[in-house]
Protein backbone atom coordinates (compact mmCIF):
# COMPACT_ATOMS: atom_id res chain seq x y z
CA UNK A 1 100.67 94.25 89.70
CA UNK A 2 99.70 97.79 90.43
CA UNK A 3 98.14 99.08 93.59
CA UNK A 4 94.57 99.24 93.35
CA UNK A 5 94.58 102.39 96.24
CA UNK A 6 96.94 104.86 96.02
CA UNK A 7 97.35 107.60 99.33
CA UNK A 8 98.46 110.77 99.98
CA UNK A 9 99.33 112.23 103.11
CA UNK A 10 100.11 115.76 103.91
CA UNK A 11 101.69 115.91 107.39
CA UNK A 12 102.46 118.13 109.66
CA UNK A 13 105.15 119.26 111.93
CA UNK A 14 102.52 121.13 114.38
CA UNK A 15 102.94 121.50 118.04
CA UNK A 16 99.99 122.25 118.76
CA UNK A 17 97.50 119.20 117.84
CA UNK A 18 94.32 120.74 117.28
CA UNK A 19 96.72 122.66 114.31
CA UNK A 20 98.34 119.54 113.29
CA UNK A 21 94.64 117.86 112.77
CA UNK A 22 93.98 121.18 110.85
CA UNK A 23 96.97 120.64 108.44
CA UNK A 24 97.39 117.35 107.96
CA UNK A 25 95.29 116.23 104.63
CA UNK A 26 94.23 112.48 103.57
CA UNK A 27 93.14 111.84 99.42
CA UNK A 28 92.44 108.43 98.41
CA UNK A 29 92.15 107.26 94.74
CA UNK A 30 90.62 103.98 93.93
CA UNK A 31 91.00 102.60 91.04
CA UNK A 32 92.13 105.60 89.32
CA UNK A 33 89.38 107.99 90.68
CA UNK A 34 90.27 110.65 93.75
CA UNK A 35 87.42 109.60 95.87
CA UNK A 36 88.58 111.66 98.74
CA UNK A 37 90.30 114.21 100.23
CA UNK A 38 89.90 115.45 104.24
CA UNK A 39 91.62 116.62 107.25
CA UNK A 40 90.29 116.41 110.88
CA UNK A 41 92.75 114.13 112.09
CA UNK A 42 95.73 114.22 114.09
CA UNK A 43 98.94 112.75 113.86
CA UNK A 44 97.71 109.44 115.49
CA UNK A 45 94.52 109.17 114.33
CA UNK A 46 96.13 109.89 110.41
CA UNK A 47 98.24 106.62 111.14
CA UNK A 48 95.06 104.14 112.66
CA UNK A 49 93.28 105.21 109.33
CA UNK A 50 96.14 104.23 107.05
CA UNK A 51 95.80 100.99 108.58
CA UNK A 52 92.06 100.43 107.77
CA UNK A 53 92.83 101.65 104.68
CA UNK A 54 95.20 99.13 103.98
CA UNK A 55 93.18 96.66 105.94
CA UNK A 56 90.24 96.82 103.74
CA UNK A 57 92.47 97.15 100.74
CA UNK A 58 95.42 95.62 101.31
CA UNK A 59 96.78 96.25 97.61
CA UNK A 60 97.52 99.76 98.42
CA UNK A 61 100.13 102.48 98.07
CA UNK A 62 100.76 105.81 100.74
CA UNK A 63 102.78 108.52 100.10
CA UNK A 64 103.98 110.38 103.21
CA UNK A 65 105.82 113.69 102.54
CA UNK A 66 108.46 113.66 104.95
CA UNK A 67 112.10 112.34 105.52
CA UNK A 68 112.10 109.18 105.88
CA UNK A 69 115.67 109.15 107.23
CA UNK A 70 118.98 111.40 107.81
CA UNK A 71 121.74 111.93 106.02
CA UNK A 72 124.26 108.72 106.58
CA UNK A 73 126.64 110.82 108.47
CA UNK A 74 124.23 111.92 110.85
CA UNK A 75 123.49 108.08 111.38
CA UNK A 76 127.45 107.49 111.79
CA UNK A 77 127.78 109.76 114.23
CA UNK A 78 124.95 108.74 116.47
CA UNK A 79 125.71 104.89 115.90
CA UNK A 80 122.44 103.95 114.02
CA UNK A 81 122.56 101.45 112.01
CA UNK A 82 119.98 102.04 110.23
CA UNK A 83 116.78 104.45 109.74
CA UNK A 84 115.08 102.02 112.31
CA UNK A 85 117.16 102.90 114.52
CA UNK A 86 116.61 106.62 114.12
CA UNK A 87 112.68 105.63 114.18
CA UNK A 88 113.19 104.68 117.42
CA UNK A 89 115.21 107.45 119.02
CA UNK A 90 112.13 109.81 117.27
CA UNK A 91 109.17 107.44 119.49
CA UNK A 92 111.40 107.62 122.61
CA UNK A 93 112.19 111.24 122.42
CA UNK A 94 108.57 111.79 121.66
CA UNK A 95 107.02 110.03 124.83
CA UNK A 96 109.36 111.23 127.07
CA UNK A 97 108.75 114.67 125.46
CA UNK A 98 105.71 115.47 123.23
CA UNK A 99 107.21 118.86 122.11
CA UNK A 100 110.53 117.40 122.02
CA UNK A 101 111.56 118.64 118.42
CA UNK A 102 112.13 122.60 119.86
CA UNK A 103 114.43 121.44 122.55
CA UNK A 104 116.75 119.62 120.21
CA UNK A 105 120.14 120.90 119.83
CA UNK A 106 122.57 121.09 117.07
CA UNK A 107 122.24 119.77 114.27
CA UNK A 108 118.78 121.01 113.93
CA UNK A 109 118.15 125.10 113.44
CA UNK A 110 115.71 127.02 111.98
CA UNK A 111 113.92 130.62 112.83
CA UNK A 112 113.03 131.23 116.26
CA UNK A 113 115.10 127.72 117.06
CA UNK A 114 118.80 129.04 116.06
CA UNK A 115 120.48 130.34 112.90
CA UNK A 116 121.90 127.51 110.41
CA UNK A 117 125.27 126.23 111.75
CA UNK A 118 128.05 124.52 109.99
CA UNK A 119 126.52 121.55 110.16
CA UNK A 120 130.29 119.87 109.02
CA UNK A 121 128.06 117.91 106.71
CA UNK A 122 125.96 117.67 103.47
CA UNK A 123 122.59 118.84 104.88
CA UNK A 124 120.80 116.83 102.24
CA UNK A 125 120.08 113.39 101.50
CA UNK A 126 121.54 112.22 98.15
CA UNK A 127 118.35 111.42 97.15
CA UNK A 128 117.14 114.97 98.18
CA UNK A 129 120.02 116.36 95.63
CA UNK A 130 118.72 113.65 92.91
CA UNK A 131 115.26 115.64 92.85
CA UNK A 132 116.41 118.80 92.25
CA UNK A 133 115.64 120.91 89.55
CA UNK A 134 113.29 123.68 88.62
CA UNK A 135 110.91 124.64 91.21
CA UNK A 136 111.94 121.73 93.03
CA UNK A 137 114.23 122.34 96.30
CA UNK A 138 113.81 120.00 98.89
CA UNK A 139 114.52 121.40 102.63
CA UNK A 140 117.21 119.79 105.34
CA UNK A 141 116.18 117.46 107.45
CA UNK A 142 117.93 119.60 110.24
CA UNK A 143 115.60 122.71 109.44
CA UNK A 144 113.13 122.22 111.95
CA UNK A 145 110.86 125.53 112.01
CA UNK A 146 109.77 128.17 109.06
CA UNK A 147 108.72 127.81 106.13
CA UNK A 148 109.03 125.19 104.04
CA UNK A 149 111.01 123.14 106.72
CA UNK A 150 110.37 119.38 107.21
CA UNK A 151 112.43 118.21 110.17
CA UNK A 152 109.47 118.92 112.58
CA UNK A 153 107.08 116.74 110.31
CA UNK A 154 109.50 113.85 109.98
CA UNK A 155 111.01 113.44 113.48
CA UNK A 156 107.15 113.70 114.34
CA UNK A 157 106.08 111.21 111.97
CA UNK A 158 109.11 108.09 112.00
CA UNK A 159 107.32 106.92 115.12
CA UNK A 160 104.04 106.84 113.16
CA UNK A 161 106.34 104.72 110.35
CA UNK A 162 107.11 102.51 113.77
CA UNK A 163 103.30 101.53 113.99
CA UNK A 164 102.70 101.31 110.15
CA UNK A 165 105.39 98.66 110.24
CA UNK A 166 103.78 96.95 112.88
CA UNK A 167 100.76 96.38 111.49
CA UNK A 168 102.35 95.00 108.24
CA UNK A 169 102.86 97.57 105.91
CA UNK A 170 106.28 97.59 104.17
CA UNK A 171 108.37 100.44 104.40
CA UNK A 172 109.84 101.56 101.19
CA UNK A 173 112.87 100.91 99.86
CA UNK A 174 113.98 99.55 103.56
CA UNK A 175 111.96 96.16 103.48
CA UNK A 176 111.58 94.17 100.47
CA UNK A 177 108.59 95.42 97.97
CA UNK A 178 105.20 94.24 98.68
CA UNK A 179 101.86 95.84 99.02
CA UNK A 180 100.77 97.47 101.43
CA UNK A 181 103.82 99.95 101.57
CA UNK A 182 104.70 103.65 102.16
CA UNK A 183 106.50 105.55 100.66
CA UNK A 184 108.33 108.97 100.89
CA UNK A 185 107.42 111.50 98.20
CA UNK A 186 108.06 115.00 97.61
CA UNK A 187 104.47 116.86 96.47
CA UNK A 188 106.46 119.12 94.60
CA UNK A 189 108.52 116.54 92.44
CA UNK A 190 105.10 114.68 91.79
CA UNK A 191 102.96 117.79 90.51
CA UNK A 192 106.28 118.46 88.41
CA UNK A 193 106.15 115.35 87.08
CA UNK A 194 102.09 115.47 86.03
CA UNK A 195 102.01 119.53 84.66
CA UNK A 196 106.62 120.23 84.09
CA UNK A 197 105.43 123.70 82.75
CA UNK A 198 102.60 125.04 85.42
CA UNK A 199 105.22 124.13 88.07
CA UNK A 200 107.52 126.72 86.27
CA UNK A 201 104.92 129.01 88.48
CA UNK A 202 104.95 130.16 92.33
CA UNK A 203 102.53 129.67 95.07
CA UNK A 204 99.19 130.11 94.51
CA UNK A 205 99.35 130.37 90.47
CA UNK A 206 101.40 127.25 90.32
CA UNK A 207 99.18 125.42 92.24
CA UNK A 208 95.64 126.47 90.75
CA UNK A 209 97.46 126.00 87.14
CA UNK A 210 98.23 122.33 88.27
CA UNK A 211 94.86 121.69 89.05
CA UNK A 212 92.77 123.48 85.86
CA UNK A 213 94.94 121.43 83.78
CA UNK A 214 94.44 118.47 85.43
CA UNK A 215 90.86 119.04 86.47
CA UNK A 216 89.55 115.63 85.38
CA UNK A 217 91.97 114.04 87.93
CA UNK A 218 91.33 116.35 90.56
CA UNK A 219 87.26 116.09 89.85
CA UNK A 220 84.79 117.02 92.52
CA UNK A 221 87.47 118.09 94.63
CA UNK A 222 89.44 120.36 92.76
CA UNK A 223 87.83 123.85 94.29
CA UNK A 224 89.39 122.39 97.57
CA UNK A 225 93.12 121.74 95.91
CA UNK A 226 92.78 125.15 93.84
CA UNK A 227 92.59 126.76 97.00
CA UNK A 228 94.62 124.93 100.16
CA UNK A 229 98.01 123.98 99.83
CA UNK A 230 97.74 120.94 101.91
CA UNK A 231 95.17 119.57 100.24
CA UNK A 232 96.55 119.60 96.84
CA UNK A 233 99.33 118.23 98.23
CA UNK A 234 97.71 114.91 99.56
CA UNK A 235 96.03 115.09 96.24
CA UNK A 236 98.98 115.62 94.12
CA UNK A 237 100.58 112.48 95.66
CA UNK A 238 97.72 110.10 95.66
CA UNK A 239 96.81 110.97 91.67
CA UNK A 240 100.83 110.60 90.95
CA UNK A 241 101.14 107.20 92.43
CA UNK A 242 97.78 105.93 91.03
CA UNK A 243 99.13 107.11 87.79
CA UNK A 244 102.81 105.44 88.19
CA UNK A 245 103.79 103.07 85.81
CA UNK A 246 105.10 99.34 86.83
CA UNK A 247 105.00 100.75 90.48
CA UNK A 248 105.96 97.32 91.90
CA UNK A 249 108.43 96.64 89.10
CA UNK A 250 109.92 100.08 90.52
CA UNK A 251 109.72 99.33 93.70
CA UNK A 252 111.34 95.66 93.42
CA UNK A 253 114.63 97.39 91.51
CA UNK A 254 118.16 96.89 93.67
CA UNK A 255 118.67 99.97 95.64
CA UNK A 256 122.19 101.78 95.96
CA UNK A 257 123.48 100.67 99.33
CA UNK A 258 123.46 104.37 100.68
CA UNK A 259 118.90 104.58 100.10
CA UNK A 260 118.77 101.23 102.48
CA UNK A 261 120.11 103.96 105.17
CA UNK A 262 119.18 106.98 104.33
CA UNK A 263 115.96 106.54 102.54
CA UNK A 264 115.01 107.59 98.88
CA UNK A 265 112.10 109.88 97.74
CA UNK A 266 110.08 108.33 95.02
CA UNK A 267 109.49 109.30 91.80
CA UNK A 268 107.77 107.23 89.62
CA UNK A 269 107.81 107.10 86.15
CA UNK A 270 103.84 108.33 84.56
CA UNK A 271 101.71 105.73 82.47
């Protein structure tokens, strides 16, 4: 059984939340047609509509696009068990501290933070170096400002993953595989995957190459994907999961014991 929604989140690392609302990007396909694709709402707000999403269709898939965890040293040496665990350190850091992700020390650098330190680690995930490959480089987890960095977005979004799970949906591949569930995806893999040699391109060419060749996909919406990043990133996930093949097969395979910690990004193989 595939999902009969598919999601796609672009979030956003923001400070500010009138920016964040700005940046973050919702598209929706139902059965197999991208039927929207906004912004407008904050980090918060983002999360209470995934759940009436998945609430009126409960056979539904969402693609986040950030970490879903750290790498397993990381974990070690702050005693977490598990990504849970580092869920939960995010939401308390986060309500004791709203702009909590600048005053964090090392590990995490970026510009205008600190320069990048020995970390005395792998910065990466091993499922972050299982995606790369031509014009695909996923960021650190650690990098928290500039471009192109995602810590910001995913230490601001695990406690969001903290509600989804409380209101039922299944966190990918940490609880077993059943619909509703979320998922962490990387846009870039994803578009990739749907045009291999437009994504050979940069920037703005890449991304309005993507979409003329898959304008059918992209449909009423694809003036808004040709021209904002975000957007055709929320779009670019939503059209790749609608498009995966077996997705719950995929879901349901056993998992190295290293992605029940530290997460995996998913990449689904295309129907």
């Amino acid at each position: 059984m595939d999902p009969r929604r598919c999601v796609g989140v672009d979030w956003s690392g923001a400070a500010d939340p009138r920016v964040a609302a700005r940046a973050i990007w919702c598209a929706v396909v139902d059965d197999g047609h991208l039927v929207a694709l906004e912004n407008g709402r904050g980090r918060a707000e983002m999360t209470f509509h995934l759940i009436e999403l998945t609430a009126d269709e409960p056979e539904t898939a969402i693609g986040l696009d950030f970490c879903f965890s750290a790498p397993a040293w990381f974990l070690d040496t702050h005693r977490m068990r598990s990504a849970g665990e580092l869920w939960r350190w995010a939401a308390r850091q986060s309500d004791t501290d709203p702009g909590f992700v600048r005053s964090l020390g090392l590990p995490f650098w970026g510009p205008r933070v600190r320069p990048r330190p020995d970390l005395g680690g792998d910065p990466l995930r091993t499922t972050e170096h299982a995606i790369i490959g031509p014009g695909v480089r996923p960021s650190s987890f650690f990098r928290i400002s500039g471009p192109g960095s995602v810590g910001a977005q995913s230490l601001l979004g695990m406690p969001e993953l903290l509600v989804l799970c409380d209101a039922g949906i299944s966190a990918w591949p940490f609880d077993p595989p059943r619909f509703p569930v979320v998922l962490e995806v990387f846009p870039r893999a994803l578009a990739r995957l749907l045009a291999p040699a437009e994504t050979s391109l940069t920037g703005d060419a890449m991304r309005r190459a993507v979409v003329a060749r898959e304008a059918e996909a992209f449909g009423g919406f694809a003036a808004i994907a040709s021209d904002n990043q975000d957007a055709f990133d929320a779009a670019i996930i939503a059209i790749a999961l609608a498009r995966a093949r077996d997705l719950e097969a995929h879901l349901a395979r056993l998992r190295p014991a290293e992605e029940l910690r530290e997460g995996a990004i998913f990449v689904p193989e295309l129907a």
